[in-house]
Protein backbone atom coordinates (compact mmCIF):
# COMPACT_ATOMS: atom_id res chain seq x y z
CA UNK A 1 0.00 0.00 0.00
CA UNK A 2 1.25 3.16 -1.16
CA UNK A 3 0.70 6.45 1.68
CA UNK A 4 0.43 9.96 0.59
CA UNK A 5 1.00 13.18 2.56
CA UNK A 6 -1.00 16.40 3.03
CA UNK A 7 -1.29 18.85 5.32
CA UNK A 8 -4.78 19.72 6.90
CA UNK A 9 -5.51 23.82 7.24
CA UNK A 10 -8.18 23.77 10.13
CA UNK A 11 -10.23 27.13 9.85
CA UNK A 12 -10.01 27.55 14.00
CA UNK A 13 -8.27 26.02 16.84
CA UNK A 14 -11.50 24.58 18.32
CA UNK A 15 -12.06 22.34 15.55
CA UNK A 16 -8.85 20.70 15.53
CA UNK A 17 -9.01 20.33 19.79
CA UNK A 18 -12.70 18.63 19.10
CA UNK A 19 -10.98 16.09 16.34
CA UNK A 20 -8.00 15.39 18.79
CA UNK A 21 -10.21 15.22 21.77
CA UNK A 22 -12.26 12.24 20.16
CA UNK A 23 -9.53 10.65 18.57
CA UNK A 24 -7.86 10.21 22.59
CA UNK A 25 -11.72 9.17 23.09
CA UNK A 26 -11.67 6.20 20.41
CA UNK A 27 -7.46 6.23 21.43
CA UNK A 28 -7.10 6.69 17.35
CA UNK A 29 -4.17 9.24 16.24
CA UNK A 30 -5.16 12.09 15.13
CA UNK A 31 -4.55 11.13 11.78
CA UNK A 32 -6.54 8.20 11.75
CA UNK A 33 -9.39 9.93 13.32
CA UNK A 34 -9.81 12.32 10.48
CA UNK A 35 -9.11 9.37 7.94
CA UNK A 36 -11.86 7.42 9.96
CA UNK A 37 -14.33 10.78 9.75
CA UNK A 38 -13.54 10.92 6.12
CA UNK A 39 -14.24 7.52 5.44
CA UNK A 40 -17.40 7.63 7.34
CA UNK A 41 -18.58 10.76 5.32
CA UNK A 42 -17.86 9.50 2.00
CA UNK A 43 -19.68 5.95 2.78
CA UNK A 44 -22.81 7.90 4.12
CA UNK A 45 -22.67 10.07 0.63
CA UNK A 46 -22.43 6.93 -1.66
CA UNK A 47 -25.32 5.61 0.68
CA UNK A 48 -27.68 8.80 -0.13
CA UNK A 49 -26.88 8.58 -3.36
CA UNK A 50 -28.29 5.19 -4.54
């Protein structure tokens, strides 16, 4: 499996301490917590979509 970088611009601190906060929560890395929300969002889209 090939891994690819990126950097993620949060628009205000308290976004970013909410994502971290339930990462510790589900003891995910940050990382994987935003791939995880991701994931989640695009699987509910191709759900609503047909």
């Amino acid at each position: 499996m090939h891994t690819y970088r990126t950097q993620v611009r949060f628009p205000d601190q308290s976004l970013a301490e909410r994502i971290k906060r339930e990462a510790e929560s589900q003891q995910r890395s940050m990382n994987a917590q935003i791939l995880h929300l991701i994931k989640r969002g695009l699987d509910s889209e191709q759900k609503a979509a047909g």
